[in-house]
PDB file of N, CA and C in Angstrom:
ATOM      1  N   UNK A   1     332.944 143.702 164.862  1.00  0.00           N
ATOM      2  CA  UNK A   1     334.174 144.240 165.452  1.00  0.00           C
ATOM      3  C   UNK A   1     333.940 144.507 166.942  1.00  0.00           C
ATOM      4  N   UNK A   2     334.785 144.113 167.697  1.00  0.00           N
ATOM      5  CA  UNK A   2     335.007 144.602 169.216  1.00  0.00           C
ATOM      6  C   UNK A   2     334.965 145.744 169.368  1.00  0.00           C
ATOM      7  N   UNK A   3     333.632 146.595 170.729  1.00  0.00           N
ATOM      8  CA  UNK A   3     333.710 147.674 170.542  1.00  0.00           C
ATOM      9  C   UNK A   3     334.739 148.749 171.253  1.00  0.00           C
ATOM     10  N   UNK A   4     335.873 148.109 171.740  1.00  0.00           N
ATOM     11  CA  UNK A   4     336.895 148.540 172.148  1.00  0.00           C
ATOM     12  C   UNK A   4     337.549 149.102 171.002  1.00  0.00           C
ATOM     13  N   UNK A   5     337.904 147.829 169.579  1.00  0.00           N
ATOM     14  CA  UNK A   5     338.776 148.428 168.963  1.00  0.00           C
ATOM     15  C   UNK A   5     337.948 149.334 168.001  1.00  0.00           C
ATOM     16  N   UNK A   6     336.543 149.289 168.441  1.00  0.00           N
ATOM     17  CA  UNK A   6     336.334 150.075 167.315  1.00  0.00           C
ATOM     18  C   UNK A   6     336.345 151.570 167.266  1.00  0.00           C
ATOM     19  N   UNK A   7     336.125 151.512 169.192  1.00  0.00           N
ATOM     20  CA  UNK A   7     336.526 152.706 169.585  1.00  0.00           C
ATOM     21  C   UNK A   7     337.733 153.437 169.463  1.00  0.00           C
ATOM     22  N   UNK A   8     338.959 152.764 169.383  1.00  0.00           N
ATOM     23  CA  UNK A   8     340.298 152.951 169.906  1.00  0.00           C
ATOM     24  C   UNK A   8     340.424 153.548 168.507  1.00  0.00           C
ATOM     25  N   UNK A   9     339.721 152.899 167.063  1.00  0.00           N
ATOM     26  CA  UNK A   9     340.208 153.196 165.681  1.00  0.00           C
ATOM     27  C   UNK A   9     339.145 154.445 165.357  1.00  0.00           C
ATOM     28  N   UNK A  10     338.324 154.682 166.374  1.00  0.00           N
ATOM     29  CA  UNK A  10     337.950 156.227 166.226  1.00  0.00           C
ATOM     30  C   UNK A  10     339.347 157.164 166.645  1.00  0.00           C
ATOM     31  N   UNK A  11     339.577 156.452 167.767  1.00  0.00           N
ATOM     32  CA  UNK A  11     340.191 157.309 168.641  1.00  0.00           C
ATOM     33  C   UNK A  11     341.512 158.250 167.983  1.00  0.00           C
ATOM     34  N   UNK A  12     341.731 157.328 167.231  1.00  0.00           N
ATOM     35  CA  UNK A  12     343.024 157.055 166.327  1.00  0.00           C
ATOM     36  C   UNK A  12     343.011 157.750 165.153  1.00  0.00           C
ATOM     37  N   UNK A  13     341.812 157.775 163.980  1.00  0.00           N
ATOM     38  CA  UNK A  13     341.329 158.223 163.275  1.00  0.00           C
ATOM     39  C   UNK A  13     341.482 160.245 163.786  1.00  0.00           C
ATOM     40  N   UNK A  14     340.908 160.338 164.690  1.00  0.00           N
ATOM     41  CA  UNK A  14     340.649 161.531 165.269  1.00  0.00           C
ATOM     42  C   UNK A  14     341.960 162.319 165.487  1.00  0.00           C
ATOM     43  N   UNK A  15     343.079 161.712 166.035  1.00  0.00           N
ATOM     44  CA  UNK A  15     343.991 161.864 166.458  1.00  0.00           C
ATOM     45  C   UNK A  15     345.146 162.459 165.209  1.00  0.00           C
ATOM     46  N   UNK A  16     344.754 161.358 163.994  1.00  0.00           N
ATOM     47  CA  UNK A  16     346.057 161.422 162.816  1.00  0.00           C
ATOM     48  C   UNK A  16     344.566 162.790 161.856  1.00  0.00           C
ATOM     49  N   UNK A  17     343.755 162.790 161.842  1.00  0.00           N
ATOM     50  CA  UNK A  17     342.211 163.493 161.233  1.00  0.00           C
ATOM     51  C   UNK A  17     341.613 164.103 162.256  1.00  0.00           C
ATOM     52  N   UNK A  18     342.140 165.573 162.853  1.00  0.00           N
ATOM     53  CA  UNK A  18     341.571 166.329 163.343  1.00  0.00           C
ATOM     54  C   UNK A  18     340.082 166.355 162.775  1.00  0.00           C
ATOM     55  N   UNK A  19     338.726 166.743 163.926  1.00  0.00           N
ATOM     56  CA  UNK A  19     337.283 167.058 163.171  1.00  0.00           C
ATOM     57  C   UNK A  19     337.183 168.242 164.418  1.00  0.00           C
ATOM     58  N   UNK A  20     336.893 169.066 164.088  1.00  0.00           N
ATOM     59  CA  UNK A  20     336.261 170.715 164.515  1.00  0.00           C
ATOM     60  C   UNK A  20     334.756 169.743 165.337  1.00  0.00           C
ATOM     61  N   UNK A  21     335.423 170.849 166.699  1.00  0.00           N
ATOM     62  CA  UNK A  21     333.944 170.150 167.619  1.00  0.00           C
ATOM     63  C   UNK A  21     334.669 168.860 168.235  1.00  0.00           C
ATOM     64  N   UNK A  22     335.582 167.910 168.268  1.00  0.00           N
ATOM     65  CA  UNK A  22     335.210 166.838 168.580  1.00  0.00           C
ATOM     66  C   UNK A  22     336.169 166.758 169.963  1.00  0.00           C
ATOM     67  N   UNK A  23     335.284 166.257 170.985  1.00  0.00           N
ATOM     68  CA  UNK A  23     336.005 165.908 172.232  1.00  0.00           C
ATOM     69  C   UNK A  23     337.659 165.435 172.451  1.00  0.00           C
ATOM     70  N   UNK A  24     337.612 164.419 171.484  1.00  0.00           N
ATOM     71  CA  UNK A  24     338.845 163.568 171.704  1.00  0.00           C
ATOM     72  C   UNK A  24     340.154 164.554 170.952  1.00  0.00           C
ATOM     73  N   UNK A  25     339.376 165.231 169.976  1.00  0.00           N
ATOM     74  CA  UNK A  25     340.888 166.219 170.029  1.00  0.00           C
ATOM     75  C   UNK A  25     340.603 167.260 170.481  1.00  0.00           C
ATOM     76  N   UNK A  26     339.406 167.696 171.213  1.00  0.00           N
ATOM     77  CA  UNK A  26     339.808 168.704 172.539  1.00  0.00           C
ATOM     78  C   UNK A  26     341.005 167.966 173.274  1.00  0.00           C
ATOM     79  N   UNK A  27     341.212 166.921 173.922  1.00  0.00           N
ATOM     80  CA  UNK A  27     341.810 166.253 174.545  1.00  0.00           C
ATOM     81  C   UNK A  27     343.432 166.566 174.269  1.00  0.00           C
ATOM     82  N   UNK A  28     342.656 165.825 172.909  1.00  0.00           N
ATOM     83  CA  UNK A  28     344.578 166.037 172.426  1.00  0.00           C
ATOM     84  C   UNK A  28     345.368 166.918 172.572  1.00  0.00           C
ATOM     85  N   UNK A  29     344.452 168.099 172.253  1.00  0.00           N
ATOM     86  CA  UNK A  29     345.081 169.250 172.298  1.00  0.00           C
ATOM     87  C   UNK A  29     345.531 169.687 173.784  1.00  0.00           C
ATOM     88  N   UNK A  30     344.522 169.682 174.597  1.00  0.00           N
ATOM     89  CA  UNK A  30     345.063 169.647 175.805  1.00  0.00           C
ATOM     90  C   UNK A  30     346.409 168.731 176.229  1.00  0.00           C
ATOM     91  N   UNK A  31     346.843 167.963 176.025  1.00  0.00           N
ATOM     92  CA  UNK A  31     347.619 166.995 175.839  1.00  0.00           C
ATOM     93  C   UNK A  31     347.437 166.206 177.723  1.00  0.00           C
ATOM     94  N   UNK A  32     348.778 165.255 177.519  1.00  0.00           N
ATOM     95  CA  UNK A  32     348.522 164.236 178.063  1.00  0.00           C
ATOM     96  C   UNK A  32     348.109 164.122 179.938  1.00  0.00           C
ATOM     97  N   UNK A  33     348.717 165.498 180.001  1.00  0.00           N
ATOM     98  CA  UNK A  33     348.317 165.733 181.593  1.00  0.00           C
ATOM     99  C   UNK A  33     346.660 166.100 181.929  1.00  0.00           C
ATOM    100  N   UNK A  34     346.201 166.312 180.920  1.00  0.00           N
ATOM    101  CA  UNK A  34     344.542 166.760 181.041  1.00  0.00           C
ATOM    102  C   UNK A  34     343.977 165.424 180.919  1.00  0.00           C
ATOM    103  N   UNK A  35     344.398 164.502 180.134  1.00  0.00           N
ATOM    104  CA  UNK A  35     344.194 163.344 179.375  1.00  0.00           C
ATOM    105  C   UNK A  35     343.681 162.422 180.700  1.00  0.00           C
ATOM    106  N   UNK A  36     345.286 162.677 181.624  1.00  0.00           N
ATOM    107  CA  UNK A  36     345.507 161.890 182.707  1.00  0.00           C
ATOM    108  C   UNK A  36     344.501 162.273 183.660  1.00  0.00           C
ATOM    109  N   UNK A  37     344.169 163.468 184.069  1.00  0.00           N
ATOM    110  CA  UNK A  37     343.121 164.023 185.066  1.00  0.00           C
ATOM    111  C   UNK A  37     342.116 164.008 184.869  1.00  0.00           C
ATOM    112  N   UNK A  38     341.434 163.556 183.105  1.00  0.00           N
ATOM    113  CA  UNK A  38     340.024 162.678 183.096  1.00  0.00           C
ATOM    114  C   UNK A  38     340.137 161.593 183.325  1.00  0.00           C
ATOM    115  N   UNK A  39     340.977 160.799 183.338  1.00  0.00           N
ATOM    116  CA  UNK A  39     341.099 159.258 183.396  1.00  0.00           C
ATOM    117  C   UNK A  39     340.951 159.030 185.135  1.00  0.00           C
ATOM    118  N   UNK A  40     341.652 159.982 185.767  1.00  0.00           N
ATOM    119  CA  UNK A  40     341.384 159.976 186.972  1.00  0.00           C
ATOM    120  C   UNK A  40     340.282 160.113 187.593  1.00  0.00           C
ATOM    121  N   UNK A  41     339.802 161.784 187.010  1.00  0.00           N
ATOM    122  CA  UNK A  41     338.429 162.048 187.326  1.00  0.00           C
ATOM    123  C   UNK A  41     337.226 160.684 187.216  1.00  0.00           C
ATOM    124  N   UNK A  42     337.624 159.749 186.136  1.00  0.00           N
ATOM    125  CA  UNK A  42     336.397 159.227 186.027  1.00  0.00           C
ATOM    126  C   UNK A  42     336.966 157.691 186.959  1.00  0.00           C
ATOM    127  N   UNK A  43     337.544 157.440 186.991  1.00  0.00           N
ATOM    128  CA  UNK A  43     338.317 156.562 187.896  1.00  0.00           C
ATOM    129  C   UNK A  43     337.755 156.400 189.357  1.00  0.00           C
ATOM    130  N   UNK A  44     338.082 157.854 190.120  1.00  0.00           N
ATOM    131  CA  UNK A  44     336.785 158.343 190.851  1.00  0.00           C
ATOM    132  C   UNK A  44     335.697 158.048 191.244  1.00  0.00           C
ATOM    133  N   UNK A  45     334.609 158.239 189.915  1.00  0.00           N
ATOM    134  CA  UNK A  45     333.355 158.832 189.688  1.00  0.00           C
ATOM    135  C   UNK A  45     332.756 157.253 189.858  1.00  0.00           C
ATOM    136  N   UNK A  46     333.717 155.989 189.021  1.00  0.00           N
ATOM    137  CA  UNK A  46     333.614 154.687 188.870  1.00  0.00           C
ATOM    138  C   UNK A  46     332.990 154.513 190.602  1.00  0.00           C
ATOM    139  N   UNK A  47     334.178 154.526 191.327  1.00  0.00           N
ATOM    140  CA  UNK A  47     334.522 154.252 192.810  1.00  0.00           C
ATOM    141  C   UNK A  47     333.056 154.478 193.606  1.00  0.00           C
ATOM    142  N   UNK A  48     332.873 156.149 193.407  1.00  0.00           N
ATOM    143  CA  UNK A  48     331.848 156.914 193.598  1.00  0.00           C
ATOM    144  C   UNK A  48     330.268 155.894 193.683  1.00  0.00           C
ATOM    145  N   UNK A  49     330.505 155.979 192.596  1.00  0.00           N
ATOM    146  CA  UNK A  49     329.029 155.547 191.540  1.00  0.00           C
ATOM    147  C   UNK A  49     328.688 153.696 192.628  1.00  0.00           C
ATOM    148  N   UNK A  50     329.737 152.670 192.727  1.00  0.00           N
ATOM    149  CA  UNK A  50     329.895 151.637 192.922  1.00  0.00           C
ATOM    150  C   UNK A  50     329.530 151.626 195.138  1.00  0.00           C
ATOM    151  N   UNK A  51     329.804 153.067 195.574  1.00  0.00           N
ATOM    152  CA  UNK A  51     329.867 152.785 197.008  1.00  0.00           C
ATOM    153  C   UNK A  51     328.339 153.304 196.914  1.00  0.00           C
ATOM    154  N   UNK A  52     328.093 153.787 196.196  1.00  0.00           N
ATOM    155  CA  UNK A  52     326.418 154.118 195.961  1.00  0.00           C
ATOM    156  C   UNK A  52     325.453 152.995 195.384  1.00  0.00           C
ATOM    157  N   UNK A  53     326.183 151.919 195.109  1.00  0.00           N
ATOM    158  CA  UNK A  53     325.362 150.807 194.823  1.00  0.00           C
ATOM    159  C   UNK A  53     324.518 150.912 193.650  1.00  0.00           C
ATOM    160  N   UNK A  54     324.947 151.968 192.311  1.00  0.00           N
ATOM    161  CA  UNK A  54     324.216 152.408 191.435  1.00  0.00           C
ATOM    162  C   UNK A  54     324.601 151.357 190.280  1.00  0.00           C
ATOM    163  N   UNK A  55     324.313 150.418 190.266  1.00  0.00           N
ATOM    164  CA  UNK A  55     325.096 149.665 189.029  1.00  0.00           C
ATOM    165  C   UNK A  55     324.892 150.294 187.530  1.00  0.00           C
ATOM    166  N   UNK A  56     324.136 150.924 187.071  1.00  0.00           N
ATOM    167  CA  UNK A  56     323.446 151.417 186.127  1.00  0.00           C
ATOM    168  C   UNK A  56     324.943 152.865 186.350  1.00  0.00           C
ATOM    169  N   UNK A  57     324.889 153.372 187.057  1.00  0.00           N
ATOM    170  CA  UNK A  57     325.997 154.371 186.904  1.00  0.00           C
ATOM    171  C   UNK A  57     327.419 153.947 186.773  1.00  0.00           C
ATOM    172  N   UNK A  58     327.471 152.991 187.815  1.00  0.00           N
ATOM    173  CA  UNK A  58     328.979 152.460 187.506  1.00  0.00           C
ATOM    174  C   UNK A  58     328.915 151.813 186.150  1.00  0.00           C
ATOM    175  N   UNK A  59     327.999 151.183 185.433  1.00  0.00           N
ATOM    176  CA  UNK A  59     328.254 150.985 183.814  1.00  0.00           C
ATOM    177  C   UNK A  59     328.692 152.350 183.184  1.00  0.00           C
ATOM    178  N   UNK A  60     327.810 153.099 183.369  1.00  0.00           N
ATOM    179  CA  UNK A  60     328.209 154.493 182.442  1.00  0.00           C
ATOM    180  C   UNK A  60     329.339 154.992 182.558  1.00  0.00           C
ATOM    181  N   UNK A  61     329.913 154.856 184.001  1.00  0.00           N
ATOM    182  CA  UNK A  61     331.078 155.631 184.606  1.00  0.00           C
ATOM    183  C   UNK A  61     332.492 154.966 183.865  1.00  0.00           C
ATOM    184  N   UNK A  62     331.928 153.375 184.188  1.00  0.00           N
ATOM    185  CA  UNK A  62     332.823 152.412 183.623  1.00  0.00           C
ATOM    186  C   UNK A  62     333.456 152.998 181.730  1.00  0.00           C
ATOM    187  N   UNK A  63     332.274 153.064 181.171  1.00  0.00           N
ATOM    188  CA  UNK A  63     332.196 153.149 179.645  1.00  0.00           C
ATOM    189  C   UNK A  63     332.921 154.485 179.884  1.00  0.00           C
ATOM    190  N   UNK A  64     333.185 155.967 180.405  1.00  0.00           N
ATOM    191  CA  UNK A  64     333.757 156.764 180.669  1.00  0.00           C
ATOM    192  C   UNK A  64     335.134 156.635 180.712  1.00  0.00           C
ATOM    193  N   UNK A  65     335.705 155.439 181.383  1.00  0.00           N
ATOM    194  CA  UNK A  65     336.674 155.188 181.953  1.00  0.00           C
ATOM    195  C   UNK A  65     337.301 154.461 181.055  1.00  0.00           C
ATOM    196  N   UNK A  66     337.014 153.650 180.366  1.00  0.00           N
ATOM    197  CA  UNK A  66     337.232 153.192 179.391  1.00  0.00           C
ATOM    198  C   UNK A  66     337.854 153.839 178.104  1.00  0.00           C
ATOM    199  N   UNK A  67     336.952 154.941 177.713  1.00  0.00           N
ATOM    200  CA  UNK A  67     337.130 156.080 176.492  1.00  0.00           C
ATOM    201  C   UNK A  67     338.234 156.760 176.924  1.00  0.00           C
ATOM    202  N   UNK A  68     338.687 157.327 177.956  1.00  0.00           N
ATOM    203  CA  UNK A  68     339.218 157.986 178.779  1.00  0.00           C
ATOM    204  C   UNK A  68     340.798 157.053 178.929  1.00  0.00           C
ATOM    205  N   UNK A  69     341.125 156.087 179.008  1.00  0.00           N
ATOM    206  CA  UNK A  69     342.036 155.049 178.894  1.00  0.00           C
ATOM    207  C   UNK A  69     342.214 154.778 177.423  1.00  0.00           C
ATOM    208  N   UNK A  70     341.900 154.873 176.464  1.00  0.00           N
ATOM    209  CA  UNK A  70     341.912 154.515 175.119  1.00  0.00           C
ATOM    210  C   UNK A  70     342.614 155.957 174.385  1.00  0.00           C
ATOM    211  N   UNK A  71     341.812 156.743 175.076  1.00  0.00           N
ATOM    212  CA  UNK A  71     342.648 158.196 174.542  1.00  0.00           C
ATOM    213  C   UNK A  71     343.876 158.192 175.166  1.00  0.00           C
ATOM    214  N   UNK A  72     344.268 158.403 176.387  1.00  0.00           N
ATOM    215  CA  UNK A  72     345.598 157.961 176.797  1.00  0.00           C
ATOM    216  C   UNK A  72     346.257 156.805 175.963  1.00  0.00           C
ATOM    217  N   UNK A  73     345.836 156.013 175.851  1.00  0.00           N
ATOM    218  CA  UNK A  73     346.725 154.766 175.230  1.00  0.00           C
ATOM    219  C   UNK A  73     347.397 155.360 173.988  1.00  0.00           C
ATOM    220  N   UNK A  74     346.284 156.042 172.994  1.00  0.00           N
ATOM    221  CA  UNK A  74     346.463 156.569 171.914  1.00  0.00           C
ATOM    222  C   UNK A  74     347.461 157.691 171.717  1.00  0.00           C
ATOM    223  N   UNK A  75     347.346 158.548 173.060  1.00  0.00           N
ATOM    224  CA  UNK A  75     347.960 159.572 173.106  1.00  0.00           C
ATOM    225  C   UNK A  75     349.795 158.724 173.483  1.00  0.00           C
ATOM    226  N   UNK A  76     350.202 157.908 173.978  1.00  0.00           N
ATOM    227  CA  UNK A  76     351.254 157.369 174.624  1.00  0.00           C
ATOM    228  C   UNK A  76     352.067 156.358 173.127  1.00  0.00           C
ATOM    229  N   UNK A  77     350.490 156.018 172.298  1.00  0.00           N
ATOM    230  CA  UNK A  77     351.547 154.744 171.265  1.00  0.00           C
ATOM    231  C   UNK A  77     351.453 153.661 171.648  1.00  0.00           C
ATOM    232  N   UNK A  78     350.464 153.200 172.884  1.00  0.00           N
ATOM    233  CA  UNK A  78     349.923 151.873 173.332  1.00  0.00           C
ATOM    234  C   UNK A  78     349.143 151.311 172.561  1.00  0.00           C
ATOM    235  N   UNK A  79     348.992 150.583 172.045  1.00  0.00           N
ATOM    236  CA  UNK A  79     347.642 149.501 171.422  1.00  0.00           C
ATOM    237  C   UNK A  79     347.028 148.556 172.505  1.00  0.00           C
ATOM    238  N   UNK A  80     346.041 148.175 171.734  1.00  0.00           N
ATOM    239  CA  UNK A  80     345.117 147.414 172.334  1.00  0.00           C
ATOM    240  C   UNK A  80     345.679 145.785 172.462  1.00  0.00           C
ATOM    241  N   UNK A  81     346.738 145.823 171.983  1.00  0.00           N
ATOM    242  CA  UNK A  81     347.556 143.905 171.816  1.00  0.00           C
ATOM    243  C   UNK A  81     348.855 144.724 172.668  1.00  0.00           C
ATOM    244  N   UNK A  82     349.119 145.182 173.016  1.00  0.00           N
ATOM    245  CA  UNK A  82     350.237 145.879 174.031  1.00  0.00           C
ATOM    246  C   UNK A  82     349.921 145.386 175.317  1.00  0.00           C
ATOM    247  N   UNK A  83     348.536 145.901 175.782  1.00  0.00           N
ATOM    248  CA  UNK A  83     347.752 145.602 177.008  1.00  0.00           C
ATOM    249  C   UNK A  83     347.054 144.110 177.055  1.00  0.00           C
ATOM    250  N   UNK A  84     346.550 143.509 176.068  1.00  0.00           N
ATOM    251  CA  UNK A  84     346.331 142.271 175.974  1.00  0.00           C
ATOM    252  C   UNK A  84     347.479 141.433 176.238  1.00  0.00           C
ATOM    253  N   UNK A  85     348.684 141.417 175.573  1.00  0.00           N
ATOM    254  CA  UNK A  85     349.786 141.067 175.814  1.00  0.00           C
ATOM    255  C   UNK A  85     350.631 140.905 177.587  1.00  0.00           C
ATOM    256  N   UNK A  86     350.116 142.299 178.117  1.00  0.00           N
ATOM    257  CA  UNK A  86     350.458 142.149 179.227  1.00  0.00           C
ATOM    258  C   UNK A  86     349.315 141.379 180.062  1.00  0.00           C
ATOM    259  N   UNK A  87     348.392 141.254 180.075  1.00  0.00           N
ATOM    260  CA  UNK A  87     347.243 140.501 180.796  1.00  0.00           C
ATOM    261  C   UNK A  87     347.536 139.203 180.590  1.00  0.00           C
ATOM    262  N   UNK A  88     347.824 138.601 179.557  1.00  0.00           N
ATOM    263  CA  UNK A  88     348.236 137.362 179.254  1.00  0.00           C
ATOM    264  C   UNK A  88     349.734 136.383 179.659  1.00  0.00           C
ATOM    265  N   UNK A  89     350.509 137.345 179.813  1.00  0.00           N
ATOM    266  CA  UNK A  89     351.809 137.469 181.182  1.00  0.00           C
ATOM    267  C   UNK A  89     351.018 137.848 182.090  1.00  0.00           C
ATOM    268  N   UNK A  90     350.092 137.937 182.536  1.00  0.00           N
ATOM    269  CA  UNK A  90     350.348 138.411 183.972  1.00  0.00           C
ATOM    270  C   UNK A  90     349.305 136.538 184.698  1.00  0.00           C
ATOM    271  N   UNK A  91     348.445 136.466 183.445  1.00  0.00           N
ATOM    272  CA  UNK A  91     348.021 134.995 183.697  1.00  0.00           C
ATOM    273  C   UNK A  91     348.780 133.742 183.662  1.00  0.00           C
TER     274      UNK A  91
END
């Protein structure tokens, strides 16, 4: 399995199956404006990490950014063939 969707079907899982302790429904709970200001924050950190020439960080930052976009998606009702869909119009 792609580890996007396999992430996204955590993400998802978490979302409809609250678990005590777990980040992504800290998130939730915070809802979507907190959601948005990690996605940013790490958006950032990406930028950051990349004018520092750290490639090893901008992976991590990247994988951040990523998780961080997937919870938003989740939180909004986006899927992962929503956004594929649009990449494929946009080619």
């Amino acid at each position: 399995m792609d580890i996007s969707k396999e992430l996204m079907s955590v993400i998802l899982d978490r979302q409809k199956n609250p678990e005590e302790g777990s980040y992504t429904n800290y998130l939730f709970g915070k809802g979507r404006e907190k959601i948005s200001k990690k996605l940013g924050e790490e958006a950032v950190e990406v930028c950051i990490a990349a004018a520092k020439n750290d490639k090893d960080e901008v992976i991590a930052e990247l994988a951040d950014l990523e998780y961080h976009a997937l919870v938003l998606m989740a939180d909004m009702g986006i899927t992962l063939e929503d956004v594929e869909k649009e990449l494929r119009n946009r080619r």
